[in-house]
PDB file of N, CA and C in Angstrom:
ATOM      1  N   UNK A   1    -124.341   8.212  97.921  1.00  0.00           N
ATOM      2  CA  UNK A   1    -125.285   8.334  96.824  1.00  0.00           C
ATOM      3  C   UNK A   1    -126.113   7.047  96.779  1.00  0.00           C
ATOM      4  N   UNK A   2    -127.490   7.205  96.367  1.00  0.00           N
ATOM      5  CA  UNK A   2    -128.328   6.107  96.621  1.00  0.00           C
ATOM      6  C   UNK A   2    -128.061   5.575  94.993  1.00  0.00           C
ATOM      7  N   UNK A   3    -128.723   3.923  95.250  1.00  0.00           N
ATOM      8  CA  UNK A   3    -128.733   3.394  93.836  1.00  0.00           C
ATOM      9  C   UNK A   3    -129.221   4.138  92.690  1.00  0.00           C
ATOM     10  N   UNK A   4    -130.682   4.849  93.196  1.00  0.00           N
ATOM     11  CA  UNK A   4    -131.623   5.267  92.714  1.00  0.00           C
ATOM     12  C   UNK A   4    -130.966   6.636  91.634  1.00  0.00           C
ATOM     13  N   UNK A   5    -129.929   7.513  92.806  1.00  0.00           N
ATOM     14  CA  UNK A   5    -129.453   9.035  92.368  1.00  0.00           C
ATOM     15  C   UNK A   5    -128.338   8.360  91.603  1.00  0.00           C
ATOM     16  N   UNK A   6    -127.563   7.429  91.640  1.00  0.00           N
ATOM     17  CA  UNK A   6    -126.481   6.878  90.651  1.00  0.00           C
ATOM     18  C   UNK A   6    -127.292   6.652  89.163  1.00  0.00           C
ATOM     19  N   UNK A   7    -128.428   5.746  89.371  1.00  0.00           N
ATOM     20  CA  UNK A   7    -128.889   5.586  88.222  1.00  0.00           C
ATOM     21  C   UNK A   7    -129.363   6.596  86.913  1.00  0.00           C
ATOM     22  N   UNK A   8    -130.062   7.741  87.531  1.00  0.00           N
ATOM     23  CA  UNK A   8    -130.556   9.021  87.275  1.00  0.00           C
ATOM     24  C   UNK A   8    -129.087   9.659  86.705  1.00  0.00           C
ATOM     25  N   UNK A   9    -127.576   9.344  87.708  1.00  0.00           N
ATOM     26  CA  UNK A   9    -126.994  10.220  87.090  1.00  0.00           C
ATOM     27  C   UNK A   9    -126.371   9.503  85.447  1.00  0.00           C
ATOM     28  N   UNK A  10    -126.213   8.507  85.927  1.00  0.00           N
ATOM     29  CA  UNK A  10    -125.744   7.467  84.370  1.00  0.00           C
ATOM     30  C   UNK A  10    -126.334   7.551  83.627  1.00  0.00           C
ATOM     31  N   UNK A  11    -127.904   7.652  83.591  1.00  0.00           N
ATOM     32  CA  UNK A  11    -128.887   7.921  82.742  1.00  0.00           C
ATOM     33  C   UNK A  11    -129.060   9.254  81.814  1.00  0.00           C
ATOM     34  N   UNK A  12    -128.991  10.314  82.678  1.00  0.00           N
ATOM     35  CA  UNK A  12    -128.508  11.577  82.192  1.00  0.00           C
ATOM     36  C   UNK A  12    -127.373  12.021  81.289  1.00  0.00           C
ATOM     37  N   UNK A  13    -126.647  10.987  81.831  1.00  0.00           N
ATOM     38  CA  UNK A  13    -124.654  11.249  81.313  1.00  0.00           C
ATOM     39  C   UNK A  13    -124.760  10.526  79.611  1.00  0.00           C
ATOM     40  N   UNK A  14    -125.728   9.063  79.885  1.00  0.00           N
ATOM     41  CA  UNK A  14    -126.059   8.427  78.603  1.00  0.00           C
ATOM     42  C   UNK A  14    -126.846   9.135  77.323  1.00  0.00           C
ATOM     43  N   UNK A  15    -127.360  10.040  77.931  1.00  0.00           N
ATOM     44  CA  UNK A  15    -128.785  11.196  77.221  1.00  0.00           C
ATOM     45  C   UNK A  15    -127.491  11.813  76.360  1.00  0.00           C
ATOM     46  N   UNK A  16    -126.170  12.396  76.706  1.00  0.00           N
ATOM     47  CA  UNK A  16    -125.500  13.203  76.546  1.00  0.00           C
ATOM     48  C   UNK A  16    -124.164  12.882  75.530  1.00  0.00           C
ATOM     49  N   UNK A  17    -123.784  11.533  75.598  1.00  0.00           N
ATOM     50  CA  UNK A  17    -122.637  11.033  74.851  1.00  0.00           C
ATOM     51  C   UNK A  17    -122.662   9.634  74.975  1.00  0.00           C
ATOM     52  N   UNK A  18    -122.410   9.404  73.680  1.00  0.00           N
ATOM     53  CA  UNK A  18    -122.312   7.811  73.303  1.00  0.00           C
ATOM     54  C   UNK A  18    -121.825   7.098  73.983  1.00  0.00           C
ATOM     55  N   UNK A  19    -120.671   7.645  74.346  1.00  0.00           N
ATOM     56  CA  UNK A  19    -119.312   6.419  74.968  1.00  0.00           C
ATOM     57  C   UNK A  19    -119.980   6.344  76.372  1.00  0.00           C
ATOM     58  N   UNK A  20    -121.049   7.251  77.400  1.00  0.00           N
ATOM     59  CA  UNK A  20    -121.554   7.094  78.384  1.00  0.00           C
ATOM     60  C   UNK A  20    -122.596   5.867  77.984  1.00  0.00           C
ATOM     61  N   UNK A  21    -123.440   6.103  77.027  1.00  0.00           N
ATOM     62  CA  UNK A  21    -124.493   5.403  76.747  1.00  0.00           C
ATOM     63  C   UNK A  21    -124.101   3.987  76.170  1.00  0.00           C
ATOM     64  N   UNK A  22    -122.756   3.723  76.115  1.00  0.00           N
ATOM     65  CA  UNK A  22    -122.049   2.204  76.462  1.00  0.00           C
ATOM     66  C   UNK A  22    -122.324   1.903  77.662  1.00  0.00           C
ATOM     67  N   UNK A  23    -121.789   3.134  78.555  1.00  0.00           N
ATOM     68  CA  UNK A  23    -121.464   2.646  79.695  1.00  0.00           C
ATOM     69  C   UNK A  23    -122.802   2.321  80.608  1.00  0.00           C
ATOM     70  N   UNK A  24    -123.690   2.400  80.245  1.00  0.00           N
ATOM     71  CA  UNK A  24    -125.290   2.580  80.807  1.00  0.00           C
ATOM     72  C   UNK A  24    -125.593   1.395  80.685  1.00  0.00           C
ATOM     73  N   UNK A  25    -125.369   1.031  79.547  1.00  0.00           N
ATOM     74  CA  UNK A  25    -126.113   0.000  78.915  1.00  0.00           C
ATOM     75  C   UNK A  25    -125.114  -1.409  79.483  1.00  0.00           C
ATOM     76  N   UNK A  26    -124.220  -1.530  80.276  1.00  0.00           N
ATOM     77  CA  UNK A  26    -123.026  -2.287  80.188  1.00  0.00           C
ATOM     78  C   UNK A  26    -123.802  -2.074  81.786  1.00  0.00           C
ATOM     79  N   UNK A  27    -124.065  -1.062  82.770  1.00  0.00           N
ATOM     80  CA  UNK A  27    -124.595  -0.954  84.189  1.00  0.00           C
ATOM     81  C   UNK A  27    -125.839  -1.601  84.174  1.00  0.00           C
ATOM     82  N   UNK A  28    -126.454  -1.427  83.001  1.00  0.00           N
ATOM     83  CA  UNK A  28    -128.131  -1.899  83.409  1.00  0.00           C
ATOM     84  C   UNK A  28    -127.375  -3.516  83.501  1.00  0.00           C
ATOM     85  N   UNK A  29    -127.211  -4.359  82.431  1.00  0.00           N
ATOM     86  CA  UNK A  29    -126.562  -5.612  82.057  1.00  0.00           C
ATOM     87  C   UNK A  29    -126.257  -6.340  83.553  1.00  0.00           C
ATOM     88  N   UNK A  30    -125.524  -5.484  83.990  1.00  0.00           N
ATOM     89  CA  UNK A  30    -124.813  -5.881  85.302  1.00  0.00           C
ATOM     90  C   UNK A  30    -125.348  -5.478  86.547  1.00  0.00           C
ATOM     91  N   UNK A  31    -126.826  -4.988  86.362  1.00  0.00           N
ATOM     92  CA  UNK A  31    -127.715  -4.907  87.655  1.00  0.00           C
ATOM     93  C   UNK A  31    -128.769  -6.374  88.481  1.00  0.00           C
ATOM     94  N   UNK A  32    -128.658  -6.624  89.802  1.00  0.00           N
ATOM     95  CA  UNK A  32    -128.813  -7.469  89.718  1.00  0.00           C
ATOM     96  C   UNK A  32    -130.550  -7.172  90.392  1.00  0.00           C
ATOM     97  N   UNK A  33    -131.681  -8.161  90.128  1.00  0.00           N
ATOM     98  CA  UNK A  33    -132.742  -8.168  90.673  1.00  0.00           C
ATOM     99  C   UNK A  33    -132.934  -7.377  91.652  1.00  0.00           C
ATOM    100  N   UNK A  34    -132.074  -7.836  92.757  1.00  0.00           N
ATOM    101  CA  UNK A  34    -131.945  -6.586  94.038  1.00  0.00           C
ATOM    102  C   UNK A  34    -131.967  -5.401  93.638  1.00  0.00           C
ATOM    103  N   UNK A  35    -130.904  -5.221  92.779  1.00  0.00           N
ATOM    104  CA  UNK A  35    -130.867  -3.646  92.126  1.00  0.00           C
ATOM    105  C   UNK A  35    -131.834  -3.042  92.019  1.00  0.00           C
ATOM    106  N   UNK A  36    -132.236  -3.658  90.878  1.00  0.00           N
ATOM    107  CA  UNK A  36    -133.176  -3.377  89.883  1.00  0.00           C
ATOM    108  C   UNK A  36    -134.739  -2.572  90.947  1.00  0.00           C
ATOM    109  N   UNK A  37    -134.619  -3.623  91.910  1.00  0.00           N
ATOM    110  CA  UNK A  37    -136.040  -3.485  92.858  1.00  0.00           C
ATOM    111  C   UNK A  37    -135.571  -2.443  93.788  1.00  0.00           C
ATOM    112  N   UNK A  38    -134.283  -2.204  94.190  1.00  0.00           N
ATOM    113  CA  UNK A  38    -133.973  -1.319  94.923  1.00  0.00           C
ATOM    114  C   UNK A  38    -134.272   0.407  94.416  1.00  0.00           C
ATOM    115  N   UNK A  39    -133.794   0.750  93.255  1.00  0.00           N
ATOM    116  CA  UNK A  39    -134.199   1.236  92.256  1.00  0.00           C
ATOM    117  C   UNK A  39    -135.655   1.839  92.480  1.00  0.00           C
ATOM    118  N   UNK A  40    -136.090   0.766  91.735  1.00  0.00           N
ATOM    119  CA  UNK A  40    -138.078   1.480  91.673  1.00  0.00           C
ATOM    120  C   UNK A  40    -138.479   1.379  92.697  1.00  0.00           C
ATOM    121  N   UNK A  41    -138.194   1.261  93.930  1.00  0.00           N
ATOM    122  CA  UNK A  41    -138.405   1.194  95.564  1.00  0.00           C
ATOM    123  C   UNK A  41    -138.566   2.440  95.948  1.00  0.00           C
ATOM    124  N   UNK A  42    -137.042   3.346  95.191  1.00  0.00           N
ATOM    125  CA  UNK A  42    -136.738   4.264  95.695  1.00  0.00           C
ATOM    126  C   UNK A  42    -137.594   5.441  94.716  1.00  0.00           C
ATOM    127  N   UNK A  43    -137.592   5.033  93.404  1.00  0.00           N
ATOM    128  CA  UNK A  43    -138.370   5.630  92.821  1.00  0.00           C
ATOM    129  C   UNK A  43    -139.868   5.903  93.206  1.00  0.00           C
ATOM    130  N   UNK A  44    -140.790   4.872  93.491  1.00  0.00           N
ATOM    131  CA  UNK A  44    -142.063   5.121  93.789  1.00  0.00           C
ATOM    132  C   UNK A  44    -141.687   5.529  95.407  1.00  0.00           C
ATOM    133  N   UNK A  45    -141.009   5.573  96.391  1.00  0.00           N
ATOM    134  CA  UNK A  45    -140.624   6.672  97.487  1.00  0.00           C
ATOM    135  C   UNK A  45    -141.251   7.949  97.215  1.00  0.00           C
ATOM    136  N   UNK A  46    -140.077   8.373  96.031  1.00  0.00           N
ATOM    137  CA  UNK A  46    -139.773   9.562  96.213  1.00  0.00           C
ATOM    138  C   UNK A  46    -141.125  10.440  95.346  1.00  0.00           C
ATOM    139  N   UNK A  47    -141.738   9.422  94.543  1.00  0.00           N
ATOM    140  CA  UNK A  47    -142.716   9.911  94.036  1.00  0.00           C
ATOM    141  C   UNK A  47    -144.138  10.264  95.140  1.00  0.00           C
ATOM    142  N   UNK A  48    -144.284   9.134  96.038  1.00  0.00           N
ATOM    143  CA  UNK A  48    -145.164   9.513  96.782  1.00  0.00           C
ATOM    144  C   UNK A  48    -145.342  10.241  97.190  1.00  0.00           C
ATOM    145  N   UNK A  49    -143.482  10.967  97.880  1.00  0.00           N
ATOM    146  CA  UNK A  49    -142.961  12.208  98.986  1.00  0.00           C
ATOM    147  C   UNK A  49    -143.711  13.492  98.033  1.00  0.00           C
ATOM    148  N   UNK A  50    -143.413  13.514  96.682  1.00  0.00           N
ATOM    149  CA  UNK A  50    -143.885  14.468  95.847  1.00  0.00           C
ATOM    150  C   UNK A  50    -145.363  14.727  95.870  1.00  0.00           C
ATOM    151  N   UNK A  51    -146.133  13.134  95.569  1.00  0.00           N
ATOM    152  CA  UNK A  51    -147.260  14.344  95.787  1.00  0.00           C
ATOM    153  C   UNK A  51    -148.066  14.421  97.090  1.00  0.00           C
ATOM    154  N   UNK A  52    -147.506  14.245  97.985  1.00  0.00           N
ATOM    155  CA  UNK A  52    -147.553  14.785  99.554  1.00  0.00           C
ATOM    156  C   UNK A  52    -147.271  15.942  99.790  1.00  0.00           C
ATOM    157  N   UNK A  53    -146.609  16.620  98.871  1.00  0.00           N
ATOM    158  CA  UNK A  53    -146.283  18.266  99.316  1.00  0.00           C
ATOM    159  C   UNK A  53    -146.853  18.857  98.159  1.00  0.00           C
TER     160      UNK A  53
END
């Protein structure tokens, strides 16, 4: 699983129940720069791939 699809899924799980949306907020905290850039890397990727098709 990429950083990117982990993040999306924690994010989702946080949308859904509190005790996740600790846990989100406790992952962002503990993301590091790399992360973070790895992340919207993958994000503007996958956005491009989109509107290519």
């Amino acid at each position: 699983m990429s950083g990117y699809d982990d993040f999306i899924e924690r994010l989702e799980s946080a949308l859904a129940d509190d005790e996740a949306r600790e846990d989100f907020l406790e992952y962002l905290q503990g993301l590091t720069g790399e992360g973070r850039a790895e992340i919207l890397a993958e994000a503007d990727r996958r956005e491009a791939e989109a509107d290519v098709t």
